[in-house]
N, C-alpha and C. Protein backbone atom coordinates (compact mmCIF):
# COMPACT_ATOMS: atom_id res chain seq x y z
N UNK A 1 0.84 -1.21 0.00
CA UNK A 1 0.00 0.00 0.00
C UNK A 1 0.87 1.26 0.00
N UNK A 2 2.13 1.06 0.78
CA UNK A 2 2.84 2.28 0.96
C UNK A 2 3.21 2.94 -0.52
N UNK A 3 3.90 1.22 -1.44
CA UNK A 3 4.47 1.59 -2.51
C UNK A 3 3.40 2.31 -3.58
N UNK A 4 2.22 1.97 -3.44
CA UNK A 4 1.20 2.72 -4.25
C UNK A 4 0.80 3.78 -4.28
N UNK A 5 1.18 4.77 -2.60
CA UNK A 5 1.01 6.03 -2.23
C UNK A 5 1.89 6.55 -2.96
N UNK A 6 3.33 5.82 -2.93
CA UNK A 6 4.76 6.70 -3.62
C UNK A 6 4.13 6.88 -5.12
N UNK A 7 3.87 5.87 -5.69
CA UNK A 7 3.80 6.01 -7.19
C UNK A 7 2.52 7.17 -7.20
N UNK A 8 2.00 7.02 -6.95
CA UNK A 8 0.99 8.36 -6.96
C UNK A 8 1.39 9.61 -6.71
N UNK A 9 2.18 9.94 -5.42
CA UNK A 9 3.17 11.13 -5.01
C UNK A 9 3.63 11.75 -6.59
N UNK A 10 4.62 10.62 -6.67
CA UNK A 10 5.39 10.90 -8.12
C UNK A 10 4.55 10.89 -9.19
N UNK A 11 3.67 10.04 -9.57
CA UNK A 11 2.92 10.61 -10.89
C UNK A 11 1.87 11.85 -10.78
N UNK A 12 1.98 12.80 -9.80
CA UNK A 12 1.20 14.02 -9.34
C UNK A 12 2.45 14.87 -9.76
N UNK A 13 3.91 14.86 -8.88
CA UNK A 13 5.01 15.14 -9.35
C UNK A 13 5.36 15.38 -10.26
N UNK A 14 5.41 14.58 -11.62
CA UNK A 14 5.54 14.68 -12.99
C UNK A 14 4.64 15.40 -13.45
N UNK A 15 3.09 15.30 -13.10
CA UNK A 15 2.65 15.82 -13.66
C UNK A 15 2.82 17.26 -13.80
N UNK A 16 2.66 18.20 -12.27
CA UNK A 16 3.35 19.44 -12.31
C UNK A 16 4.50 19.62 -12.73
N UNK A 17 5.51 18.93 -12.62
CA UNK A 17 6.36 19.62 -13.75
C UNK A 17 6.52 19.55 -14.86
N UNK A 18 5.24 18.90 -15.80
CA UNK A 18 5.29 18.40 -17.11
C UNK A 18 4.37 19.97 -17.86
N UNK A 19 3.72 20.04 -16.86
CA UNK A 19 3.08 21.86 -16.87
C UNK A 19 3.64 22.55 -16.75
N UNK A 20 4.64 22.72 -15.88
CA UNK A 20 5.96 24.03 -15.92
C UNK A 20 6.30 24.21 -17.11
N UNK A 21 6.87 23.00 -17.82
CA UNK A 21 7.97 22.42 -18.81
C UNK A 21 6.69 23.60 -20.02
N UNK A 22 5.72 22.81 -19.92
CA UNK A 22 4.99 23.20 -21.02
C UNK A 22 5.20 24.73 -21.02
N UNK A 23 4.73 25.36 -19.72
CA UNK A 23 4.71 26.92 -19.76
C UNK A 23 6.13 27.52 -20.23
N UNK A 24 7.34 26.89 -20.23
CA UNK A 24 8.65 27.05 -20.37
C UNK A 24 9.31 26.06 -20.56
N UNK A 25 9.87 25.58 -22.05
CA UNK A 25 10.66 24.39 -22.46
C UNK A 25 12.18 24.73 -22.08
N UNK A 26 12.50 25.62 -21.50
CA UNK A 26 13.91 25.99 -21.13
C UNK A 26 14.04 25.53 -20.12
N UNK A 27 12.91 25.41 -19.08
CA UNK A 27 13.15 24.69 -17.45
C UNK A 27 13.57 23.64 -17.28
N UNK A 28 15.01 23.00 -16.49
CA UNK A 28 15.08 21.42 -16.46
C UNK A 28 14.30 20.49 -15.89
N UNK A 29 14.48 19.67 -16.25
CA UNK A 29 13.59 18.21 -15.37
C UNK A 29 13.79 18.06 -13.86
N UNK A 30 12.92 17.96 -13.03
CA UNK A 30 13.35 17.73 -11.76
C UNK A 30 14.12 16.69 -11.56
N UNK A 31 14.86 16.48 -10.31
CA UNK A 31 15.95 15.52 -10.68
C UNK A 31 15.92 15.31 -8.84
N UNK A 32 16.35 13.74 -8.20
CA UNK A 32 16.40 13.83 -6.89
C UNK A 32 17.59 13.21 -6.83
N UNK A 33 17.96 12.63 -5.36
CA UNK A 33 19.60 12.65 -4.66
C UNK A 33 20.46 11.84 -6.15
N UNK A 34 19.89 10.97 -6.52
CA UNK A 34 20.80 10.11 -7.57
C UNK A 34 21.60 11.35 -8.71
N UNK A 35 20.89 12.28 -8.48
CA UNK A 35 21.50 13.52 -9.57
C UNK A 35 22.28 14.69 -9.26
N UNK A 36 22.65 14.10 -7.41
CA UNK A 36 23.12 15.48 -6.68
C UNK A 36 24.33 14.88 -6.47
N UNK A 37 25.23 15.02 -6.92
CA UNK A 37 26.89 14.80 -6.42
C UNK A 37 27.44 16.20 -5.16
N UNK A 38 27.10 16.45 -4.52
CA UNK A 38 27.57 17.42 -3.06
C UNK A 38 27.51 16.66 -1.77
N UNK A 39 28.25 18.01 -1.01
CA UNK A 39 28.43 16.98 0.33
C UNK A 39 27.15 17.41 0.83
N UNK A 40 26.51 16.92 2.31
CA UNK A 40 25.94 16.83 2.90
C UNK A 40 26.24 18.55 3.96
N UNK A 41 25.51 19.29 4.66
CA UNK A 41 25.37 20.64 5.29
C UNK A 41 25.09 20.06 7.01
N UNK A 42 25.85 20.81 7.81
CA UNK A 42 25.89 21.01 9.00
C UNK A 42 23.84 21.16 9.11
N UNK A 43 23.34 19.77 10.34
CA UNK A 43 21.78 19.54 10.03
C UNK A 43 21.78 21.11 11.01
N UNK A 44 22.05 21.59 12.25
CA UNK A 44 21.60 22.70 12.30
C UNK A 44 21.47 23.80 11.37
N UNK A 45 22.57 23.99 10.40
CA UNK A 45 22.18 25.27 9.05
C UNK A 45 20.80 24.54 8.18
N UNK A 46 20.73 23.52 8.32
CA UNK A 46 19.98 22.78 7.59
C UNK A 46 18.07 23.85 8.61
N UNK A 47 18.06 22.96 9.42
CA UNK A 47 16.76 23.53 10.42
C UNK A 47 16.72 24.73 10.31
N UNK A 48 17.59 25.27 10.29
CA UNK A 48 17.66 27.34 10.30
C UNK A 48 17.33 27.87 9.26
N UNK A 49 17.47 26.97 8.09
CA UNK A 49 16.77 27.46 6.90
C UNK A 49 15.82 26.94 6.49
N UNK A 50 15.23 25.98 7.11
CA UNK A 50 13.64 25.81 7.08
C UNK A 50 13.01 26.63 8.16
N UNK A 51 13.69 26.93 8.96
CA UNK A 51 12.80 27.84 9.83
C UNK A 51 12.46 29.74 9.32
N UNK A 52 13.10 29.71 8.26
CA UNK A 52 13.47 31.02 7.68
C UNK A 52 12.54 30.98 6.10
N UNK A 53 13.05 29.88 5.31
CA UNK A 53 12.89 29.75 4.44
C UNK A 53 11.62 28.48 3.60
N UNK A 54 11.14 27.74 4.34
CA UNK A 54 10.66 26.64 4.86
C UNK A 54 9.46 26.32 4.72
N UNK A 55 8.18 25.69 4.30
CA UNK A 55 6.76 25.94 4.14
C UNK A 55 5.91 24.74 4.25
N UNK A 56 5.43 24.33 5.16
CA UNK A 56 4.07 23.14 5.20
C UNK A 56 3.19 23.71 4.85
N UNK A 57 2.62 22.80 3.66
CA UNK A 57 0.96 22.57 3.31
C UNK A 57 0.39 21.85 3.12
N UNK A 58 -0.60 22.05 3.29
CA UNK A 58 -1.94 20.57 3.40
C UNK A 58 -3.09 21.17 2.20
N UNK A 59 -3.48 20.94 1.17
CA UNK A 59 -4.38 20.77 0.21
C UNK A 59 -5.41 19.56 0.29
N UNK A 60 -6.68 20.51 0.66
CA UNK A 60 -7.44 19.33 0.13
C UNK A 60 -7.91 18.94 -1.45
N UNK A 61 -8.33 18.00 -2.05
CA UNK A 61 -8.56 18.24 -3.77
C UNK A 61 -9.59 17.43 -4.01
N UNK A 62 -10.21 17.48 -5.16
CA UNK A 62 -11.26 16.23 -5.39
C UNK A 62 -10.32 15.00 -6.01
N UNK A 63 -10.64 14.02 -5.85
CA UNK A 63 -10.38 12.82 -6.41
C UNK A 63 -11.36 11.81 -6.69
N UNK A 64 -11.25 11.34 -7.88
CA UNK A 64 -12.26 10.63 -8.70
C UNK A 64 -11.86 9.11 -7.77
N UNK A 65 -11.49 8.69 -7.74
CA UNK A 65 -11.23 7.03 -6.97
C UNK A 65 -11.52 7.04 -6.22
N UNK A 66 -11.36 7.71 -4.77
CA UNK A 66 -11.48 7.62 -3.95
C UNK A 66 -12.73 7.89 -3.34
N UNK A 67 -12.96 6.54 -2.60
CA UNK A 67 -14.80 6.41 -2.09
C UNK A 67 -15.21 7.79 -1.52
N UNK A 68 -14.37 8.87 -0.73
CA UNK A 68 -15.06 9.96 -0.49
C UNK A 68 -14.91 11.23 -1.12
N UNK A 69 -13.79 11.22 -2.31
CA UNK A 69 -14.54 11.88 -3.61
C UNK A 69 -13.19 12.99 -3.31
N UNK A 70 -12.30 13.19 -1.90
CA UNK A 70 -11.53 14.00 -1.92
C UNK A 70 -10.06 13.78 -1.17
N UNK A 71 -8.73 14.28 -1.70
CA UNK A 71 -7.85 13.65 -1.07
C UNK A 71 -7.32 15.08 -0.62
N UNK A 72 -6.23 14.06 0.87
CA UNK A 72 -5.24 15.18 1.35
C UNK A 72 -4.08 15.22 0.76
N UNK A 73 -3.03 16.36 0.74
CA UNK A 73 -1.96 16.57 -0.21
C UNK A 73 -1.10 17.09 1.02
N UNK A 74 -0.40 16.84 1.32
CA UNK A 74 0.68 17.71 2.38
C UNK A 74 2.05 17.90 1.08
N UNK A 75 2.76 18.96 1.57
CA UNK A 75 3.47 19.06 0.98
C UNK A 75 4.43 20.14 1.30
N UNK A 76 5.58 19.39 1.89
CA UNK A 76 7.06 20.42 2.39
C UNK A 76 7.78 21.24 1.15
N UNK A 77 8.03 22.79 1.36
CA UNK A 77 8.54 23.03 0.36
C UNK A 77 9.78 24.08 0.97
N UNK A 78 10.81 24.21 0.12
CA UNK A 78 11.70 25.31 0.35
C UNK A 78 11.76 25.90 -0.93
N UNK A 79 11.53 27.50 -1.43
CA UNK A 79 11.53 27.85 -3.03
C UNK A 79 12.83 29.30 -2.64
N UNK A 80 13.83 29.08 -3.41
CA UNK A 80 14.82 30.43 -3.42
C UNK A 80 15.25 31.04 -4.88
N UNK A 81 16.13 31.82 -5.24
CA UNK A 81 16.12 32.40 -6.41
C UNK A 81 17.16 30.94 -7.09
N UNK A 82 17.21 31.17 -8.05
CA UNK A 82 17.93 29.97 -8.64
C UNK A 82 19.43 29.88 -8.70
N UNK A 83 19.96 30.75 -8.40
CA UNK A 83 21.41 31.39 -8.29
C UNK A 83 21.38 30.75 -6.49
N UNK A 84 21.06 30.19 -5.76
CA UNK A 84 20.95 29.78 -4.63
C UNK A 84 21.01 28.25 -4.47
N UNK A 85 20.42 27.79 -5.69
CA UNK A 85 19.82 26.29 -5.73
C UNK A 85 20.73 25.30 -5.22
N UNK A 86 22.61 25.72 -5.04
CA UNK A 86 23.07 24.77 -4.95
C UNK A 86 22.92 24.52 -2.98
N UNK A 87 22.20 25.58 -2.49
CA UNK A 87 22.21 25.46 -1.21
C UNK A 87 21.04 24.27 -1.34
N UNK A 88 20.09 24.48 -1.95
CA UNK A 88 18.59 23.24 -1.98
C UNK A 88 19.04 22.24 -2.26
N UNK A 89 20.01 21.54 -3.32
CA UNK A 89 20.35 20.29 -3.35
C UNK A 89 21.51 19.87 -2.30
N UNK A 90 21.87 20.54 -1.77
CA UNK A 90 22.86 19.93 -0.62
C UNK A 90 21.46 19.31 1.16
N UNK A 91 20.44 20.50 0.96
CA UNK A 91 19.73 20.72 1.60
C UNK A 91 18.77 19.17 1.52
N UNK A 92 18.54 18.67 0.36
CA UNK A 92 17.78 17.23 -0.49
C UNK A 92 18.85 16.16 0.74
N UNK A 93 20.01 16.38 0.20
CA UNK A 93 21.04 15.57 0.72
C UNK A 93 21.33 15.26 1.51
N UNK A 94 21.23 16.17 2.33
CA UNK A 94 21.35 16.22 4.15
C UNK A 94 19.63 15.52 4.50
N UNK A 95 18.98 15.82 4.14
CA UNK A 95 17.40 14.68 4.64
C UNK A 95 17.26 13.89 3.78
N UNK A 96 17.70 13.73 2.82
CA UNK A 96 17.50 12.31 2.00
C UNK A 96 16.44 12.25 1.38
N UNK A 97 15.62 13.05 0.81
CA UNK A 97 14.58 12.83 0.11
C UNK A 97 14.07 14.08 -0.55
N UNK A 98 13.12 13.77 -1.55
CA UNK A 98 12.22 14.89 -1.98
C UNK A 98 12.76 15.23 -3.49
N UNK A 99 12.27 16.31 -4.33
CA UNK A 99 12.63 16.81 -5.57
C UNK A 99 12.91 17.90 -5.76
N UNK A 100 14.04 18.38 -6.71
CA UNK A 100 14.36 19.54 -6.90
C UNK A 100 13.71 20.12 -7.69
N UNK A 101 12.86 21.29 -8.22
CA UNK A 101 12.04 21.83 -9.43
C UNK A 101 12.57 23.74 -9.81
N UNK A 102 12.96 23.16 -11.47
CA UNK A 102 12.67 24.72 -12.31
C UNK A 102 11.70 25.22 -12.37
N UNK A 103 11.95 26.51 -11.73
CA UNK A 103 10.62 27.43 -11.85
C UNK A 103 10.85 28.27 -12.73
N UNK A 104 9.89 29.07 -13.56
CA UNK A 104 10.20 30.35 -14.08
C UNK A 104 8.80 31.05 -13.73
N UNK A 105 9.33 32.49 -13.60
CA UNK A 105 8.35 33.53 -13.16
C UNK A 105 8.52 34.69 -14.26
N UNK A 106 9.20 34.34 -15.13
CA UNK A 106 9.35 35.25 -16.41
C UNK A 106 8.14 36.24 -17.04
N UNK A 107 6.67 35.87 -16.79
CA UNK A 107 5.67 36.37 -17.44
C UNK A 107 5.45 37.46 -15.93
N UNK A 108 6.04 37.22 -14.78
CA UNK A 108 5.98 38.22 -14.03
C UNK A 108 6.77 39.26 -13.92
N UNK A 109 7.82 38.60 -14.62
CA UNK A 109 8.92 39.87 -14.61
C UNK A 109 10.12 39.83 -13.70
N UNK A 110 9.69 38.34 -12.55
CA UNK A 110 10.50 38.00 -11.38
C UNK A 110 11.98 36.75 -11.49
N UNK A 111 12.90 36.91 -11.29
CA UNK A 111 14.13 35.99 -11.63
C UNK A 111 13.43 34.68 -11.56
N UNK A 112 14.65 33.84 -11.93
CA UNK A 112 14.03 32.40 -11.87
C UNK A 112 14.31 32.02 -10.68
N UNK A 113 13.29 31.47 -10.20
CA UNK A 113 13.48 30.38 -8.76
C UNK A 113 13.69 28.77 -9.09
N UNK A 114 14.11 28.12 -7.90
CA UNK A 114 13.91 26.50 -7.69
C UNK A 114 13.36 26.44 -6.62
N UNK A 115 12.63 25.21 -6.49
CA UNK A 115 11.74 24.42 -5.18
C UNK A 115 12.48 22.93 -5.15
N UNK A 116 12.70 23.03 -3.62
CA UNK A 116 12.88 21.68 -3.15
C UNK A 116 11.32 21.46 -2.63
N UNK A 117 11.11 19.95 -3.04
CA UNK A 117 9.40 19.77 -2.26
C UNK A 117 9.95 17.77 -2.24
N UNK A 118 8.81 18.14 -0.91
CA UNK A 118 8.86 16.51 -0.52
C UNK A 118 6.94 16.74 -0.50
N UNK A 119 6.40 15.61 -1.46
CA UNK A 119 5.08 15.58 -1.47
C UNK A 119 4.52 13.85 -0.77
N UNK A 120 5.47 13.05 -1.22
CA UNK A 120 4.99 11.59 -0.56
C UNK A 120 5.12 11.47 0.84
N UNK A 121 4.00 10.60 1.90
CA UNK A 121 3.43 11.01 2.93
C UNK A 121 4.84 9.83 3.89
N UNK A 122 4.93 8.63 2.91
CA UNK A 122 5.86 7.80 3.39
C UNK A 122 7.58 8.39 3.36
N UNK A 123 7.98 9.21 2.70
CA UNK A 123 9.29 10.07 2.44
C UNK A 123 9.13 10.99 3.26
N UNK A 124 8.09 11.40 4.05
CA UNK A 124 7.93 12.97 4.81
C UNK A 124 8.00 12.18 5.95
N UNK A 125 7.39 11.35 6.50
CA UNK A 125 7.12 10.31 7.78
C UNK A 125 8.84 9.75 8.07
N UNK A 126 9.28 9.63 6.79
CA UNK A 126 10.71 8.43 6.94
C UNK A 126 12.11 9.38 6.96
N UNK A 127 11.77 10.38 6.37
CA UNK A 127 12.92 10.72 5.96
C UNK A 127 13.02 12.42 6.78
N UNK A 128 11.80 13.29 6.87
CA UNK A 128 12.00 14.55 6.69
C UNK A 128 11.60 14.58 8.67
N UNK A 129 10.21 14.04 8.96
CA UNK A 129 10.16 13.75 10.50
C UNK A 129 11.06 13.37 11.37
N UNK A 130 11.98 12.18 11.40
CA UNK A 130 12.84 11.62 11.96
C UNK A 130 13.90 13.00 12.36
N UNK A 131 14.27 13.86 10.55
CA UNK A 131 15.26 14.93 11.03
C UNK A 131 14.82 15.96 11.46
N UNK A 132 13.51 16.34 11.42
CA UNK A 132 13.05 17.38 12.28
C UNK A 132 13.07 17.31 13.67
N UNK A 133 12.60 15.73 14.04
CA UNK A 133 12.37 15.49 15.17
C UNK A 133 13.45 15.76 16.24
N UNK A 134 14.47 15.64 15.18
CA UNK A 134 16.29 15.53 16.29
C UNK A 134 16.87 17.31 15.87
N UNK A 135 16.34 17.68 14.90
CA UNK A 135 16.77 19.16 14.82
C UNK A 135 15.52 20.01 14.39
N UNK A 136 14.60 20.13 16.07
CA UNK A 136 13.05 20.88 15.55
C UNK A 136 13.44 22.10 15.10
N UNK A 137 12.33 22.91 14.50
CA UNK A 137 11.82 23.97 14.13
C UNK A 137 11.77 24.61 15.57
N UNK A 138 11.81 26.13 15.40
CA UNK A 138 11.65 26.87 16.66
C UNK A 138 10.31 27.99 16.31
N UNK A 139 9.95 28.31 17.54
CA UNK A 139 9.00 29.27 17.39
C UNK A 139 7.76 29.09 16.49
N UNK A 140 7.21 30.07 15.72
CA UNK A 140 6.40 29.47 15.71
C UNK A 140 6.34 28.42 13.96
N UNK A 141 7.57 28.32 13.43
CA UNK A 141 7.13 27.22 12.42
C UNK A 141 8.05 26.30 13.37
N UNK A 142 7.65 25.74 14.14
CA UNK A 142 7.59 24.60 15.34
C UNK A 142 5.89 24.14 15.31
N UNK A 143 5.88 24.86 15.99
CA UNK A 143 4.19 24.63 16.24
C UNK A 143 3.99 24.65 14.60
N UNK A 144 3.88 25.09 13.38
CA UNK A 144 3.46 24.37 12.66
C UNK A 144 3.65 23.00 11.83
N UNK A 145 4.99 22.75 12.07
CA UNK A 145 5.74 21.47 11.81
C UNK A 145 4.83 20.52 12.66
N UNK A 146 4.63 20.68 13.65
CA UNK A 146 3.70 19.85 14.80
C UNK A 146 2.30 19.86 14.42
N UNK A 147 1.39 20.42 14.27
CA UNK A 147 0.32 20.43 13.20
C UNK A 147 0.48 19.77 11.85
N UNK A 148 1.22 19.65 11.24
CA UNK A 148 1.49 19.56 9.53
C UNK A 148 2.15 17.92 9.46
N UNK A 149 2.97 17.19 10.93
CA UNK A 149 3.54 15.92 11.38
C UNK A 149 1.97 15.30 11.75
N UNK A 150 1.17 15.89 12.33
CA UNK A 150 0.49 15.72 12.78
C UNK A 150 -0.85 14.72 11.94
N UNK A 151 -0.94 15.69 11.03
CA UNK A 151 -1.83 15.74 10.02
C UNK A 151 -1.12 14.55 8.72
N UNK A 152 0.17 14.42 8.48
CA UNK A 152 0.74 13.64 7.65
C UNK A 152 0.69 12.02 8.50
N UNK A 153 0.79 11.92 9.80
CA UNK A 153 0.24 10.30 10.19
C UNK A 153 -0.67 10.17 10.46
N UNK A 154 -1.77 11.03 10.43
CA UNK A 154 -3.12 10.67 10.34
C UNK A 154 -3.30 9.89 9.30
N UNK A 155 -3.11 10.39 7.96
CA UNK A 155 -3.11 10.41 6.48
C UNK A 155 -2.23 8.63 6.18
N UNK A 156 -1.47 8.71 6.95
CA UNK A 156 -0.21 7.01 6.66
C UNK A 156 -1.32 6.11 7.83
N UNK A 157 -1.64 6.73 8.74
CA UNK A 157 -2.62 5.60 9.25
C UNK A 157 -3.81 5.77 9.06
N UNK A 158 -3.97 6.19 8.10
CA UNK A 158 -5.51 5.39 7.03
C UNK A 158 -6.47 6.53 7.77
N UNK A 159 -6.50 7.38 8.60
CA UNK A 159 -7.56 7.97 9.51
C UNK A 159 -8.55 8.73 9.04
N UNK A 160 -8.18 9.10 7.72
CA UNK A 160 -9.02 10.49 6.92
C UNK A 160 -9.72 9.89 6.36
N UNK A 161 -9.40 8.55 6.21
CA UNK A 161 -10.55 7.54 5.34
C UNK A 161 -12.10 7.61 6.04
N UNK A 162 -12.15 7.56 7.79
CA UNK A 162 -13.17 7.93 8.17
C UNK A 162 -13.87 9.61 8.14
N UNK A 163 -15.14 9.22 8.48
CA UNK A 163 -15.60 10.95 9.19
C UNK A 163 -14.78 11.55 9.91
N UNK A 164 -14.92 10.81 11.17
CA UNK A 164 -14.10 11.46 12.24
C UNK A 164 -12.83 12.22 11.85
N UNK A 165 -12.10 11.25 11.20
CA UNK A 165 -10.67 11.28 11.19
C UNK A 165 -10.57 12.88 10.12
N UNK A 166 -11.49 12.69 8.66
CA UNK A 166 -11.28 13.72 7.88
C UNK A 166 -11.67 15.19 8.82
N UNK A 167 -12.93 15.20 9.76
CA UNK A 167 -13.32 16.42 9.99
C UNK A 167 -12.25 16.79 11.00
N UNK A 168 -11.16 15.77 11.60
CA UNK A 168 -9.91 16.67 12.30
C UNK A 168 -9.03 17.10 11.76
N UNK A 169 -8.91 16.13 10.67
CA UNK A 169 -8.18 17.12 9.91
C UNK A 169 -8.03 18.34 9.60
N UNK A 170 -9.55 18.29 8.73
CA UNK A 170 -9.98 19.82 8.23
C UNK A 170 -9.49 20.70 8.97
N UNK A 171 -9.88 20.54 10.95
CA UNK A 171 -9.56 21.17 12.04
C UNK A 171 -8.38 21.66 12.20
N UNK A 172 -7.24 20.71 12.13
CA UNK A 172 -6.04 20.66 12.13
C UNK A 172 -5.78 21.99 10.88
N UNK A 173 -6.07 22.04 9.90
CA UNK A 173 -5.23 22.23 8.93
C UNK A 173 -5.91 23.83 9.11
N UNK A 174 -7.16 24.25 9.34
CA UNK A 174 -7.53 25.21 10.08
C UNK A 174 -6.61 25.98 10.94
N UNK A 175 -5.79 25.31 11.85
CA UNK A 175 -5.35 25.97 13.15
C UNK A 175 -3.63 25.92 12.36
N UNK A 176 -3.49 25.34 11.33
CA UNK A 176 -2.41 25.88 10.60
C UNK A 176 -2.15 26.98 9.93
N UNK A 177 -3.51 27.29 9.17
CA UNK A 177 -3.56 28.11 8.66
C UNK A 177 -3.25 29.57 9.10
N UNK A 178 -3.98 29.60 10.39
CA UNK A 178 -3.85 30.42 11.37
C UNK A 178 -1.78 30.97 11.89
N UNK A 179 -1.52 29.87 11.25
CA UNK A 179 0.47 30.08 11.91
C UNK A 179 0.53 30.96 10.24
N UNK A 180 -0.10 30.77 9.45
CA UNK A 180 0.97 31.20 8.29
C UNK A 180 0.36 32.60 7.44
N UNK A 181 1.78 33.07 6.94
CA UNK A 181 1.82 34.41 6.37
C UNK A 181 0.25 35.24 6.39
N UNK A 182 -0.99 34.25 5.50
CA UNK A 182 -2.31 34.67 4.84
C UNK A 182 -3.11 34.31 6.10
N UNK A 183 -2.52 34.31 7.01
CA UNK A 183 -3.76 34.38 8.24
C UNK A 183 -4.90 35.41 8.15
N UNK A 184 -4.65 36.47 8.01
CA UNK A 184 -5.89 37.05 8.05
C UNK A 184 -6.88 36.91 6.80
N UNK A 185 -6.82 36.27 5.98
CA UNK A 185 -7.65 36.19 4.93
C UNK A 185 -8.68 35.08 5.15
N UNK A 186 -8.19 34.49 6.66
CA UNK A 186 -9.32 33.06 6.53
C UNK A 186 -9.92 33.21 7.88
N UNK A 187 -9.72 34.58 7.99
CA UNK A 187 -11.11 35.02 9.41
C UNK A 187 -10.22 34.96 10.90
N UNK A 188 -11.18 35.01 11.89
CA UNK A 188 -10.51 35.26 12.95
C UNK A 188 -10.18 34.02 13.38
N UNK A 189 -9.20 34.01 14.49
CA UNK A 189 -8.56 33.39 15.48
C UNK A 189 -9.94 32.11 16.35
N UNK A 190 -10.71 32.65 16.20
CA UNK A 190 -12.36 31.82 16.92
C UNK A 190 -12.39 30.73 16.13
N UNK A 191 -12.38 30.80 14.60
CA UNK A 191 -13.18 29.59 13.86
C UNK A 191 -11.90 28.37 13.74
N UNK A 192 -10.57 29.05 14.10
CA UNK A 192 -10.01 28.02 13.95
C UNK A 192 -9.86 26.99 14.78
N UNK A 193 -10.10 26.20 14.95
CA UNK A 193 -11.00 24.78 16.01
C UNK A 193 -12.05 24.63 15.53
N UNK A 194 -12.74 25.15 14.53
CA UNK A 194 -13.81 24.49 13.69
C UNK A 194 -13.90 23.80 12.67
N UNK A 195 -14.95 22.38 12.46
CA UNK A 195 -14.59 22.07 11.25
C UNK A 195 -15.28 22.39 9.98
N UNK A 196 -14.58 22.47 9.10
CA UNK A 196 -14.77 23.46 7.78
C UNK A 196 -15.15 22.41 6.68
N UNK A 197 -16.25 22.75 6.25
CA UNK A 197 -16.57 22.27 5.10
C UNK A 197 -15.89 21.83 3.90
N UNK A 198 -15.07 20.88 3.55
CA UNK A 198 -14.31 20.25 3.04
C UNK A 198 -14.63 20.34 1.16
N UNK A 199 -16.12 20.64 0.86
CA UNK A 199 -16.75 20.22 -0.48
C UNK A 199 -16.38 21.83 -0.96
N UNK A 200 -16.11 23.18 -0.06
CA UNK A 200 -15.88 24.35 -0.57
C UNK A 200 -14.74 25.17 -0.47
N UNK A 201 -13.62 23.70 0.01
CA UNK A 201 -12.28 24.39 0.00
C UNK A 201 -11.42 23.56 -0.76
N UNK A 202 -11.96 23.04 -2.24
CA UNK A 202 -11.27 21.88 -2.95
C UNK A 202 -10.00 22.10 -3.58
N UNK A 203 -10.05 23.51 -3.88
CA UNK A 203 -9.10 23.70 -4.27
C UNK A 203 -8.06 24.43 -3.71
N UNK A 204 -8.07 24.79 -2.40
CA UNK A 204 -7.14 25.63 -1.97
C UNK A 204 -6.40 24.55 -1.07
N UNK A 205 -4.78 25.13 -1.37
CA UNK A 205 -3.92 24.74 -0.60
C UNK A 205 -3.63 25.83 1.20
N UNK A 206 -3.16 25.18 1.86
CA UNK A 206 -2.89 26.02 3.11
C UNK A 206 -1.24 26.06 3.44
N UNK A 207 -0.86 26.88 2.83
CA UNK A 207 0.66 26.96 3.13
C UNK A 207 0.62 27.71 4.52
N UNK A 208 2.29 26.98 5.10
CA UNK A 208 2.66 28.36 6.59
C UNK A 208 3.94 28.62 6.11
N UNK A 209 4.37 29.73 5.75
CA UNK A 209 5.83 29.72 5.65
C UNK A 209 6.78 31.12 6.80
């Protein structure tokens, strides 16, 4: 079951960057550790720049297969200008997992960036938790790392499959929302501990960065 989550991770993976590619045939292919020849980064510089630079999100989406019609998406990201990138693949290296991605922002007028992102729930659980756990987050993307860990073993132990389990989520990902940048756009501080209607937030992701 695990291996079927991965292949899905990754064929979601490809797919967004098969859309980049399209918007810009100049962007390279994402590429993970097998393509990174560097050493490995001191794990505290490592934590300090996820705590700076750093972003959990949880997306809910519709999905056609699945008996309740909608899935969760978590998804760790770090995005810097591209003249930086070689800090993100050393960064891959030192946690062992995830993908590197060409961005272009050219139709905005903005330099090119890269994203490191870890989207599979079994690579975030195995690889990215374990090193958080021994070098946490401080302040408050702590407390959202703890919400966002939270919400990713719900998801590996099957829990969202129920009622219960999905409407804590929702909850959860609520009181995340609340840690990050666009807090005020999703109301006050009160509703978060409520659960939110899941069928009218299909498409929005909840980043904290």
């Amino acid at each position: 079951m695990q291996e079927v989550s991965r292949v899905r991770s990754t064929r979601r993976e490809k797919l967004w960057a098969e859309k980049d590619r399209r918007r810009n045939e100049k962007l390279q292919k994402p590429y993970g550790k097998e393509q990174i020849q560097r050493k490995k980064l001191n794990p505290h510089y490592v934590v300090g720049f996820i705590d700076g630079e750093g972003s959990f999100s949880i997306s809910i989406g519709k999905h056609k297969t699945l008996k309740r019609g909608y899935e969760v998406r978590p998804e760790f990201e770090i995005e810097v200008r591209n003249n930086d990138q070689e800090i993100l693949d050393r960064v891959l290296i030192t946690i062992g997992a995830g993908r590197i991605y060409d961005l272009s922002y050219e139709r905005y007028g903005w330099y090119p960036h890269a994203k490191y992102k870890i989207t599979s729930i079994w690579d975030l659980k195995e690889y990215l938790f374990p090193f958080l756990d021994k070098y946490p987050p401080q302040a408050k993307k702590g407390k959202s790392y703890q919400l966002f860990r939270r919400i990713v073993l719900m998801v590996c132990d099957k829990q969202h499959l129920s009622d219960e389990g999905f409407e804590k989520i929702v909850q959860l990902r609520a009181e995340l929302r609340m840690l990050g940048k666009k807090a005020k756009t999703f109301g006050s501080r009160e509703g978060a501990g409520k659960p939110l209607a899941p069928w009218r937030e299909t498409t929005n992701s909840v980043t904290n960065s």
